[in-house]
Protein backbone atom coordinates (compact mmCIF):
# COMPACT_ATOMS: atom_id res chain seq x y z
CA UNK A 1 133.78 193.39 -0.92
CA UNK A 2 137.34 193.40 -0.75
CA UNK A 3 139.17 192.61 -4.11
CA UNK A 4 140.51 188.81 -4.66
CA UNK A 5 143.28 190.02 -7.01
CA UNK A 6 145.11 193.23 -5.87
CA UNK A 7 148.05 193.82 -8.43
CA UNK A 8 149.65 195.95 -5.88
CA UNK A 9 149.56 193.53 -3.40
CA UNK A 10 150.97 190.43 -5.68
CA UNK A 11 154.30 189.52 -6.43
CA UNK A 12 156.39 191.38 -9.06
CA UNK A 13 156.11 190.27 -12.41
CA UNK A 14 158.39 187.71 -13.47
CA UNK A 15 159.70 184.25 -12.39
CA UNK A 16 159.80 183.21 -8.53
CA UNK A 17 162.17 180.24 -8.92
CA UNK A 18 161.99 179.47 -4.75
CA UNK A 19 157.93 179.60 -4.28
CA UNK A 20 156.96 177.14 -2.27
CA UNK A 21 153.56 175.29 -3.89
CA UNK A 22 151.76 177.02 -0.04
CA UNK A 23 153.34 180.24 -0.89
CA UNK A 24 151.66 179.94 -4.28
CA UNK A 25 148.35 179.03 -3.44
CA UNK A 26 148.18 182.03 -0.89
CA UNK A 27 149.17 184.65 -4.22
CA UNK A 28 146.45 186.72 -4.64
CA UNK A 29 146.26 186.14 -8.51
CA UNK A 30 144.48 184.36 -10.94
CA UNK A 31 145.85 181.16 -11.78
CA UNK A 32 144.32 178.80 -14.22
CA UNK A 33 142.24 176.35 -11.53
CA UNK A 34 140.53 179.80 -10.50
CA UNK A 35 139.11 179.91 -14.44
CA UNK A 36 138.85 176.01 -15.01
CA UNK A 37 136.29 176.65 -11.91
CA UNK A 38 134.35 179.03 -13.96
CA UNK A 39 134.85 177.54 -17.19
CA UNK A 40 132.77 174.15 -15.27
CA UNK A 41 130.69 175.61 -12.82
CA UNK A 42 130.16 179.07 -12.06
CA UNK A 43 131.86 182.15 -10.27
CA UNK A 44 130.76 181.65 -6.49
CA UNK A 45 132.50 178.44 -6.67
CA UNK A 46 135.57 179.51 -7.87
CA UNK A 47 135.37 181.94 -5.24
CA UNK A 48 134.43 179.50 -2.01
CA UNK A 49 137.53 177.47 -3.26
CA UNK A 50 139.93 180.34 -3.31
CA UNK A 51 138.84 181.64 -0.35
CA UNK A 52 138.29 178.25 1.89
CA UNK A 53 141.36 176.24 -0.10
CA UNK A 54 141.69 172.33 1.61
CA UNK A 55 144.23 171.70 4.42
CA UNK A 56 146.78 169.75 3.98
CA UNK A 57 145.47 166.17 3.43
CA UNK A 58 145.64 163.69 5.95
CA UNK A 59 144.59 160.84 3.92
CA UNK A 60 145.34 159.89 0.54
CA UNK A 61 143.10 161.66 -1.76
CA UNK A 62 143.68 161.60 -5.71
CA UNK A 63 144.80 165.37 -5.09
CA UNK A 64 146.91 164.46 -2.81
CA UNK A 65 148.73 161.91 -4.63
CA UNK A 66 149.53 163.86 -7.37
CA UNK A 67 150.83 166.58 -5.63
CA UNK A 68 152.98 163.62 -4.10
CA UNK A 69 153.82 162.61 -7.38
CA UNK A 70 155.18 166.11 -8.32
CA UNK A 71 157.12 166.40 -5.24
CA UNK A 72 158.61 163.02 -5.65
CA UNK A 73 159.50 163.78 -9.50
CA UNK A 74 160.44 167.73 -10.00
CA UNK A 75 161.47 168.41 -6.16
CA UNK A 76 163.06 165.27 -4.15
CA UNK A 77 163.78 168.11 -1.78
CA UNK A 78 160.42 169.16 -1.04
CA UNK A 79 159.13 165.59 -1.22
CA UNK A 80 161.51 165.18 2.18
CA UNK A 81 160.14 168.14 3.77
CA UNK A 82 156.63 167.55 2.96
CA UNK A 83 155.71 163.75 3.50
CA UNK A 84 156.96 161.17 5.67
CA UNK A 85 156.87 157.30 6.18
CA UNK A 86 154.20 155.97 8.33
CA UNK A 87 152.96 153.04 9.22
CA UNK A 88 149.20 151.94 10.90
CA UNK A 89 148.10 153.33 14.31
CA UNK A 90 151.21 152.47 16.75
CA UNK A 91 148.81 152.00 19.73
CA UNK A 92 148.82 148.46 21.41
CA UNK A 93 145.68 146.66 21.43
CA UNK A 94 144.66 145.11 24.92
CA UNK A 95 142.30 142.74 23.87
CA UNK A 96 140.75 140.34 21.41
CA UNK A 97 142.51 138.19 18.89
CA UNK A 98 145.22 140.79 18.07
CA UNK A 99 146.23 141.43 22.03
CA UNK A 100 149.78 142.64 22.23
CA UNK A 101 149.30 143.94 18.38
CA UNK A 102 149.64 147.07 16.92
CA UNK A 103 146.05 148.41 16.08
CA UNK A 104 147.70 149.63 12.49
CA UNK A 105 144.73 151.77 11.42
CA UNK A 106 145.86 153.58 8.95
CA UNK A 107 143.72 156.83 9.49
CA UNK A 108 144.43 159.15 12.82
CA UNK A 109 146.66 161.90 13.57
CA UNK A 110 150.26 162.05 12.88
CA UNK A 111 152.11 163.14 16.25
CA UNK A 112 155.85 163.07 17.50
CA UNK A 113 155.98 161.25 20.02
CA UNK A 114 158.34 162.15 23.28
CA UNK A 115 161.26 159.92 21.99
CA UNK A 116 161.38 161.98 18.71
CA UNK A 117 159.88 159.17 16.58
CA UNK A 118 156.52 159.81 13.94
CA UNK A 119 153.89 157.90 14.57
CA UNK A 120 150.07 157.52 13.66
CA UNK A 121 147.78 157.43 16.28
CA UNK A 122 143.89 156.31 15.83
CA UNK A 123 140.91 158.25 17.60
CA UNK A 124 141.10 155.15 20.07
CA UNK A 125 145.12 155.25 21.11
CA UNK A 126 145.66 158.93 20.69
CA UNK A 127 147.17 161.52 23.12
CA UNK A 128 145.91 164.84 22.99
CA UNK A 129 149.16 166.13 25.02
CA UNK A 130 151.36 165.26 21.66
CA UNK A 131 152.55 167.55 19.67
CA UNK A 132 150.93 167.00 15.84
CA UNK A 133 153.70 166.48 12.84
CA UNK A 134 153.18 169.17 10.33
CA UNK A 135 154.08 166.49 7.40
CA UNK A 136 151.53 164.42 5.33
CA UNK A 137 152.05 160.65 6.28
CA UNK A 138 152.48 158.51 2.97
CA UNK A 139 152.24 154.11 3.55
CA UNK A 140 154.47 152.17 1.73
CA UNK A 141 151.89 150.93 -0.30
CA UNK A 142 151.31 154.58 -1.08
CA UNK A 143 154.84 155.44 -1.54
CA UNK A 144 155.11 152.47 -3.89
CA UNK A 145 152.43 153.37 -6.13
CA UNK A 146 154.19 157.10 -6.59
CA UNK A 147 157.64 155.67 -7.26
CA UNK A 148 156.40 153.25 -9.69
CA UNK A 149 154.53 156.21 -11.63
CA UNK A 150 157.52 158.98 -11.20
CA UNK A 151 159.31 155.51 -12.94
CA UNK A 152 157.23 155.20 -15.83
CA UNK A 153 157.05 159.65 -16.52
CA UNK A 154 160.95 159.05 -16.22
CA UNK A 155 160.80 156.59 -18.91
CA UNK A 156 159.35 158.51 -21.59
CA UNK A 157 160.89 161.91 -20.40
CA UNK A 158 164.40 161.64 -19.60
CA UNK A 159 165.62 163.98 -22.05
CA UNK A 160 162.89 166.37 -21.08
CA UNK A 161 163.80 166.30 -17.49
CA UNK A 162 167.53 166.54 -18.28
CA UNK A 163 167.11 169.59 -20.43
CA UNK A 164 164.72 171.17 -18.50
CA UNK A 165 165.40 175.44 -18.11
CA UNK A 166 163.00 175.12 -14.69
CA UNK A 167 160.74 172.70 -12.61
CA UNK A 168 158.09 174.10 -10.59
CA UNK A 169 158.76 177.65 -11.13
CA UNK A 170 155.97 180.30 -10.34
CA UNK A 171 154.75 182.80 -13.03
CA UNK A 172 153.68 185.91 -12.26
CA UNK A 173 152.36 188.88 -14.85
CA UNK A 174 150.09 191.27 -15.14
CA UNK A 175 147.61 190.94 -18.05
CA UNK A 176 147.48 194.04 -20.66
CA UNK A 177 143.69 193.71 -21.33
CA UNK A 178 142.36 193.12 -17.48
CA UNK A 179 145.08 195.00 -15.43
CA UNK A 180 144.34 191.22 -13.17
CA UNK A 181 147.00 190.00 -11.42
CA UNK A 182 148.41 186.15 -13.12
CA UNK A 183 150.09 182.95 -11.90
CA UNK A 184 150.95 179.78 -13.22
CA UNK A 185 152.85 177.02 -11.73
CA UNK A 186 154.76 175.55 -14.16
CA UNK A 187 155.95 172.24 -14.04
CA UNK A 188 158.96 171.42 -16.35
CA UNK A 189 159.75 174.07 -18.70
CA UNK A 190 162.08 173.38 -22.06
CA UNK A 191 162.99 175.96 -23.60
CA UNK A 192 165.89 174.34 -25.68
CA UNK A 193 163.74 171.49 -27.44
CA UNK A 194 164.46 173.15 -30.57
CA UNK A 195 160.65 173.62 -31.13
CA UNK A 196 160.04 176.75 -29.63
CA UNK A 197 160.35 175.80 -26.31
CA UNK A 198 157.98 173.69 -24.58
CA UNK A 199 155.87 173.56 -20.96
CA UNK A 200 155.08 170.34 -19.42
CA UNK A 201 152.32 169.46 -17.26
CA UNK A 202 152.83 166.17 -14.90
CA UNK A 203 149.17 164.58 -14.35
CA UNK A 204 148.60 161.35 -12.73
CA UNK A 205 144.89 160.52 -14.29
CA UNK A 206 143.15 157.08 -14.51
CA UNK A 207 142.27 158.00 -18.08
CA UNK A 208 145.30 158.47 -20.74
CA UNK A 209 144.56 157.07 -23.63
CA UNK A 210 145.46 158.82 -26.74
CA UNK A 211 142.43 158.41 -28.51
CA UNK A 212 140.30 159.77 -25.72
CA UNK A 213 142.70 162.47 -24.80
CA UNK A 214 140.66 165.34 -26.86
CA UNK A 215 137.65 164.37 -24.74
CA UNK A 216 139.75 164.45 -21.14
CA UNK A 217 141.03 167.76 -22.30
CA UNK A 218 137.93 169.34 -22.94
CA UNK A 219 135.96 167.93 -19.97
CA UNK A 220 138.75 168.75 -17.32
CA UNK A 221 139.17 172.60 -18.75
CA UNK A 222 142.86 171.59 -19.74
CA UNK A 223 142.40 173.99 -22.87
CA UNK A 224 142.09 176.74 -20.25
CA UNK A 225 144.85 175.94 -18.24
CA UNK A 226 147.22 175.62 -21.48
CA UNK A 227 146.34 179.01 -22.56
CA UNK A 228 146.75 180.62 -19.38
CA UNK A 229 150.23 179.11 -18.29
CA UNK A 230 151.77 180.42 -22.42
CA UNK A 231 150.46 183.46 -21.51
CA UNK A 232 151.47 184.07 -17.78
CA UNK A 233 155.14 182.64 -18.80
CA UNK A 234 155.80 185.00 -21.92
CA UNK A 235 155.05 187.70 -20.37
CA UNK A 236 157.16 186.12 -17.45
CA UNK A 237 159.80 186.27 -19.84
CA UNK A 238 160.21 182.61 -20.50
CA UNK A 239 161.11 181.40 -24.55
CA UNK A 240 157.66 179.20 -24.87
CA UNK A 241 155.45 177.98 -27.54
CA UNK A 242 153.82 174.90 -26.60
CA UNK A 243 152.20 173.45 -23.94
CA UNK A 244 152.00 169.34 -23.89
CA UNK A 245 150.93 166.92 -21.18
CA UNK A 246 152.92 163.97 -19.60
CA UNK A 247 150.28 161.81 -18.30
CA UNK A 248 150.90 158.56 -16.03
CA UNK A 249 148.06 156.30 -15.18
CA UNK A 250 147.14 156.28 -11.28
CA UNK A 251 146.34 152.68 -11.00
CA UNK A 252 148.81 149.76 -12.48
CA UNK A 253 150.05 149.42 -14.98
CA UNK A 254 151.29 152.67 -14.10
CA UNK A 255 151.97 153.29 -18.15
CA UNK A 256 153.06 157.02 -19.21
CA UNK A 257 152.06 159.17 -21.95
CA UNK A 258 153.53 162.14 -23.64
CA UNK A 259 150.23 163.61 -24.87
CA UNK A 260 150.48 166.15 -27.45
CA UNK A 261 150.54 169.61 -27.69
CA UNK A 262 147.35 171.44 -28.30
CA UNK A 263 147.24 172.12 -32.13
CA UNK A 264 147.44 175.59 -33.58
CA UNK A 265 143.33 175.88 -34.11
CA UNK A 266 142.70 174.42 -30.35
CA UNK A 267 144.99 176.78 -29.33
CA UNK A 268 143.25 179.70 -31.15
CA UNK A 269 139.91 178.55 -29.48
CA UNK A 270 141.57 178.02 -26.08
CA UNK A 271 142.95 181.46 -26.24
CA UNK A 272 139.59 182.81 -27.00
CA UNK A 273 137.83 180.76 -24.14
CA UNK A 274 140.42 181.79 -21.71
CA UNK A 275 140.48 185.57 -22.35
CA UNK A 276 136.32 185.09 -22.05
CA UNK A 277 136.65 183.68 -18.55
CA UNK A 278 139.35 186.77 -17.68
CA UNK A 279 136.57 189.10 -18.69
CA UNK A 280 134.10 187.31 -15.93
CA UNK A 281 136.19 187.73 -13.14
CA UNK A 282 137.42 191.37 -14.38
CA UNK A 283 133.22 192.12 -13.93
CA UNK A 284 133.21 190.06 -10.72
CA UNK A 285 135.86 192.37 -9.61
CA UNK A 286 134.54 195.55 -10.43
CA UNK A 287 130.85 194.73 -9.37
CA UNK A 288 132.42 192.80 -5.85
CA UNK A 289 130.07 190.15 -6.90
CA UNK A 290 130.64 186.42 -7.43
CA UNK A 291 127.25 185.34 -8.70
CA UNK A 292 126.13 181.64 -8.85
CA UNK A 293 124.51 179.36 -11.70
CA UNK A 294 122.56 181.02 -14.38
CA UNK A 295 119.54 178.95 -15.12
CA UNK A 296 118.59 178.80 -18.96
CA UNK A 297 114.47 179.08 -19.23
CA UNK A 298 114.18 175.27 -20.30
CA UNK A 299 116.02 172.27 -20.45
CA UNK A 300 117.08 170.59 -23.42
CA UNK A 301 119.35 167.71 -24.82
CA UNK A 302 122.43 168.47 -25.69
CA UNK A 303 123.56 170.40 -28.47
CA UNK A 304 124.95 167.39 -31.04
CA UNK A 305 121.89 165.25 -30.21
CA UNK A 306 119.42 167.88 -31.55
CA UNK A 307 121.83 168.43 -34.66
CA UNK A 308 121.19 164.34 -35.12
CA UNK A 309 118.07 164.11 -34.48
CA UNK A 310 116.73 167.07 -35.58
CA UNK A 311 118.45 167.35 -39.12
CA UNK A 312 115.97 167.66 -41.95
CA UNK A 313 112.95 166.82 -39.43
């Protein structure tokens, strides 16, 4: 088996300013959704989604939303070169109630059409002899519900975005201990909060309150991700200490959250969990295997239920 993560064939080590997020995804390093795969399932799917990654959505998935979101946010730029307006199926109906109507389905195949307009076409009305548009088509209802979350992140981090050293910047390192080749993605990065210096990570989640924020964290392999983008951006070169959250509900009221940063003791264990799941796919690497689930030789209830239940029995 041909290695996943070739350090000779990455990038060089340091910060790649320019990446494009589909120049990223094709890096042949580890980034932290690689070992959040791991962490919740097991190696062979963490390899199946490196190796088979989605195309670009043509629909509006939760993924694709928030990768919407971040565009819209960190990279107006990119958000223009990416998505574009659209409206339902443009093909006429001939028949029924709505004769003379445009069908307005709102799933179907983006095309140009041979005046040079976009348009959405439905299995029914399309024509195979036009030309597909490479961008993701976004409604107005869609585009809406973006621009009234990118509002509410603005709200709470205006002097984050203001100050920030980079947005969407791509990490690259080597690490010491595996010789594996790292990236992160990094999306706002502060290195003049006069705390050290701080990464910021833009989700869009339907869950964000405070008081269950431990439990999303842990469930969602966030503590892996945290580790991994300190480490990759150190050694990247960037002044960092902290890694903190700003959260935005995907469903109104779009509220926003500046979660905190992991606490010194998470941290520790995050660090620990992290360099364990390095040390799988270092063995993955070496043996060319990516093996599936391990089954345990009986089932039981879960740890804390036992330690409940079973206390002094």
């Amino acid at each position: 088996m041909t290695r996943l993560f070739d350090p000779a064939a990455c990038l060089p080590a340091g910060l790649h300013p320019g990446l494009s997020m589909e120049a990223y995804l094709e890096l042949g390093a580890v980034g932290s959704s690689f070992l959040r795969a791991i962490d919740s399932d097991c190696p062979a799917i963490a390899l199946h989604d490196h190796e088979k990654p989605e195309e670009a959505a043509r629909k509006w998935t939760t993924q694709e939303r928030g990768t919407c979101l971040h565009a819209r946010l960190l990279e107006p730029a990119r958000f223009d070169v990416r998505y574009v307006l659209s409206f339902g199926c443009r093909g006429v109906l001939k028949s029924g109630d709505r004769a003379g109507k445009f069908c307005d389905s709102e799933t179907g195949r983006l095309v140009r059409t041979r005046d040079g307009e976009t348009s959405l076409f439905c299995g029914k009305h399309d024509d195979a002899t036009l030309p597909s548009e490479p961008r993701v088509p976004v409604t107005e209802a869609a585009l809406f519900e973006v621009d009234e979350m990118a509002a509410a992140v603005r709200s709470i981090a205006a002097p984050m975005l203001l100050r920030a050293t980079h947005r969407e910047v791509t990490a690259v390192c080597i690490d010491p201990e595996t010789g594996l080749p790292l990236k992160a993605r990094l999306d706002l990065v502060d290195e003049n909060d006069g705390q050290g210096g701080t990464i910021y990570d833009v989700k869009a989640l339907a869950d964000i309150a405070p008081q269950r924020w431990p439990q999303v964290v842990w469930n969602g392999g966030l503590h892996i991700q945290a580790a991994h983008h300190l480490a990759v951006a150190r050694a990247a070169g960037l002044s960092v200490s902290r890694f903190a959250w700003l959260t935005v509900r995907n469903a109104a009221p779009y509220l926003a959250v500046l979660q905190p940063s992991l606490g010194e003791s998470s941290l520790d264990v995050a660090e620990q969990l992290w360099r364990d799941r390095l040390a799988v796919v270092k063995q993955c690497e070496q043996s060319g295997a990516y093996p599936g689930y391990e089954v345990p030789g009986s089932s039981e209830l879960p740890e804390y239920v036992l330690r409940q239940y079973l206390v002094g029995a």
